[in-house]
C-alpha atoms as a PDB file:
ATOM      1  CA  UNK A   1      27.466  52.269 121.283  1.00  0.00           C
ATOM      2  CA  UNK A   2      26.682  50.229 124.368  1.00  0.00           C
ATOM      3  CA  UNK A   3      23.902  47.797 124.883  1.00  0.00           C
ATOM      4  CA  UNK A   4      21.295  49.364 126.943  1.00  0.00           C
ATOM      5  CA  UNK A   5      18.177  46.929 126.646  1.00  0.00           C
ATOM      6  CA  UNK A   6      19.338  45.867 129.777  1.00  0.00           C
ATOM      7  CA  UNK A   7      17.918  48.628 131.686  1.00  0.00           C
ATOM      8  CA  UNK A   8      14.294  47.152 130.890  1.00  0.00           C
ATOM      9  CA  UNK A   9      14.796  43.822 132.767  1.00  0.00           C
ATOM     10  CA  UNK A  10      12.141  43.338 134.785  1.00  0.00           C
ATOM     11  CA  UNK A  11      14.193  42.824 137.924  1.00  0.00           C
ATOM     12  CA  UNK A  12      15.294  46.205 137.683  1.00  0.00           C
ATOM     13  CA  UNK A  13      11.577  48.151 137.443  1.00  0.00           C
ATOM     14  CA  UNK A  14      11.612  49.385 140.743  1.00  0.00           C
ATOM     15  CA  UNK A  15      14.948  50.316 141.130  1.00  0.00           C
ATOM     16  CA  UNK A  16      15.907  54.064 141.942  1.00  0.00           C
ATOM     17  CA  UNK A  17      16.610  56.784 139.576  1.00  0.00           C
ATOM     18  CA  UNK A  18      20.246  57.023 141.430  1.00  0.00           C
ATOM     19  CA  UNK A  19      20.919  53.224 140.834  1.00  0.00           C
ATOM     20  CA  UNK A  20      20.249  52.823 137.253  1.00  0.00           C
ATOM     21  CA  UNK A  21      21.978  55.781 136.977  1.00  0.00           C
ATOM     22  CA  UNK A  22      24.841  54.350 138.792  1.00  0.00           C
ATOM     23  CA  UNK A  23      24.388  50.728 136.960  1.00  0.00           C
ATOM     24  CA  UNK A  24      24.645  52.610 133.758  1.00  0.00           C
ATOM     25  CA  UNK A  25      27.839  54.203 134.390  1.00  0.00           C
ATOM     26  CA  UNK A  26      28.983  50.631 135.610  1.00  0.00           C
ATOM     27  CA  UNK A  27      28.025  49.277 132.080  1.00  0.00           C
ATOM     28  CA  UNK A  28      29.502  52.439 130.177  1.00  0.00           C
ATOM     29  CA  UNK A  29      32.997  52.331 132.022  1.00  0.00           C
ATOM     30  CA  UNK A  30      33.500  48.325 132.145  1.00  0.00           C
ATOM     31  CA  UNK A  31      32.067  48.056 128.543  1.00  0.00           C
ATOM     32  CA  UNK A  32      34.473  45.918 126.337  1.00  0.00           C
ATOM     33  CA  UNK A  33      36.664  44.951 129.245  1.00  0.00           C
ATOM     34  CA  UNK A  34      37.710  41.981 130.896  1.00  0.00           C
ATOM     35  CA  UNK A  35      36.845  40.869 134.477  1.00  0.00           C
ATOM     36  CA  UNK A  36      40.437  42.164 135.809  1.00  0.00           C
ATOM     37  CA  UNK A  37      40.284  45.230 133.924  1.00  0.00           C
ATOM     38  CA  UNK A  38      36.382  45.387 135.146  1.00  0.00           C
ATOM     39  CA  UNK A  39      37.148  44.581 138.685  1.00  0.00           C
ATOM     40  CA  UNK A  40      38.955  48.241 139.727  1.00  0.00           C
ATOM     41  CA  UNK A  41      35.611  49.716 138.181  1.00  0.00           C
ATOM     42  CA  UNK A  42      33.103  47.380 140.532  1.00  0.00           C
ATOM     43  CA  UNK A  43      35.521  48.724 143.734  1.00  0.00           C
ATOM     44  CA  UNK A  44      35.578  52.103 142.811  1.00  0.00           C
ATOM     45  CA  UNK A  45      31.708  51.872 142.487  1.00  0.00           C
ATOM     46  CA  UNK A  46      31.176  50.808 145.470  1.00  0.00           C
ATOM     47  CA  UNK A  47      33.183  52.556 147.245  1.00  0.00           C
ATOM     48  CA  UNK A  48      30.986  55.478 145.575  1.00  0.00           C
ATOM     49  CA  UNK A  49      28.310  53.856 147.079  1.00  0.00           C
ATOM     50  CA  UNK A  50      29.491  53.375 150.179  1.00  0.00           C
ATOM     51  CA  UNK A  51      29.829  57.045 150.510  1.00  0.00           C
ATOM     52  CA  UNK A  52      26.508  58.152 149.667  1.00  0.00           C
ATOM     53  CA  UNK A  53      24.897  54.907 151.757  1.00  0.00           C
ATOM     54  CA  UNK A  54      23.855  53.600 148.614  1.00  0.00           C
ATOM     55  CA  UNK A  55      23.589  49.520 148.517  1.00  0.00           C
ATOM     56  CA  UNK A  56      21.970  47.389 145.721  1.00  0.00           C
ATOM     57  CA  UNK A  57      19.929  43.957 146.415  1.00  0.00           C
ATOM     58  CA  UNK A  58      20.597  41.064 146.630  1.00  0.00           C
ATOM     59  CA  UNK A  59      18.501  40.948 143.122  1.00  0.00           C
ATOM     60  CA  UNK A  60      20.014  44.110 141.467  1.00  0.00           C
ATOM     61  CA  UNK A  61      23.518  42.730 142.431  1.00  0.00           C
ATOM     62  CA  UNK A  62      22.546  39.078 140.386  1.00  0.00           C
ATOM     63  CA  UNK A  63      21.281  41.594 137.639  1.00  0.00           C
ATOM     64  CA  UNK A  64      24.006  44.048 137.876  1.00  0.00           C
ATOM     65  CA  UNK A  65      27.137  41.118 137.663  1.00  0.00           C
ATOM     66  CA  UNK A  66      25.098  38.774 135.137  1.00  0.00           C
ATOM     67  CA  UNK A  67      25.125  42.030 132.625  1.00  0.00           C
ATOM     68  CA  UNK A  68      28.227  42.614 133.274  1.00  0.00           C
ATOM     69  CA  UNK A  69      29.415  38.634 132.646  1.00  0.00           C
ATOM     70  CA  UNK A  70      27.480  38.558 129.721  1.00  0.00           C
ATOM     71  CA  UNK A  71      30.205  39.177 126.925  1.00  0.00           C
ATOM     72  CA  UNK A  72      32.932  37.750 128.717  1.00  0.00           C
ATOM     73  CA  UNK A  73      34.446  33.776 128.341  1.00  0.00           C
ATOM     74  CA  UNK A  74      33.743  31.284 130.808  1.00  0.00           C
ATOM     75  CA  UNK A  75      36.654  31.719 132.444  1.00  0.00           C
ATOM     76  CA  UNK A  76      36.444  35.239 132.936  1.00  0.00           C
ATOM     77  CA  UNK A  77      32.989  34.725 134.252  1.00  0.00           C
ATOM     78  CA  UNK A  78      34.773  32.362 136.858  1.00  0.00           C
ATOM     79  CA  UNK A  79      37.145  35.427 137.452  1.00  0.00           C
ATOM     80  CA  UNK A  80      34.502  38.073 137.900  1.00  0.00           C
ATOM     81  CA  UNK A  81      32.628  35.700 140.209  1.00  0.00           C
ATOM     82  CA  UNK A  82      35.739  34.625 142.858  1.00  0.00           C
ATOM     83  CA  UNK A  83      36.055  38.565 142.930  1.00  0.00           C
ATOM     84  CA  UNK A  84      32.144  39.230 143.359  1.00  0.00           C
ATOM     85  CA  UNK A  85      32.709  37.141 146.893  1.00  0.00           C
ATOM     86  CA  UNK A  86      35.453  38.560 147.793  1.00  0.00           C
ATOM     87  CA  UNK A  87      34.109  41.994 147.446  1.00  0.00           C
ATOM     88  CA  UNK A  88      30.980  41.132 149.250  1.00  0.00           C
ATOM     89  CA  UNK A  89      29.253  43.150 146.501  1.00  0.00           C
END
């Protein structure tokens, strides 16, 4: 089962009912993977997003991608963040 403790950072209090709810299916689906397996997931999402005109802060994005870097090596974490810029996530 996932870590959800997460969910209770403090950055994330006033977020929306919709975002956490999106964030969590982030988590869920990129759980256990690496950055280039994670990376489809993060476009799909926001394409999702996009879509319904949903767009995370600047804060809930440095949440979002340090939760998500968490588990993975250093050099994945280099990985995930070269594709965070590109994305303009």
């Amino acid at each position: 089962m996932p870590d959800t403790n997460w969910i209770n950072h403090p950055s994330l209090k006033n977020m929306s009912n919709r975002k956490k709810e999106i964030l969590v299916n982030l988590m869920k689906e990129s759980e256990g993977k690496s950055a280039t397996d994670t990376i489809p997931i993060l476009l799909n999402t926001q394409k999702k997003m996009n879509e319904q005109g949903i767009k995370f802060s600047p804060q809930e994005q440095n949440v979002m991608f340090s939760i998500l870097s968490e588990k993975l090596s250093p050099q994945e974490r280099v990985r995930l963040d070269a594709m965070r810029k590109m994305m303009h996530f």
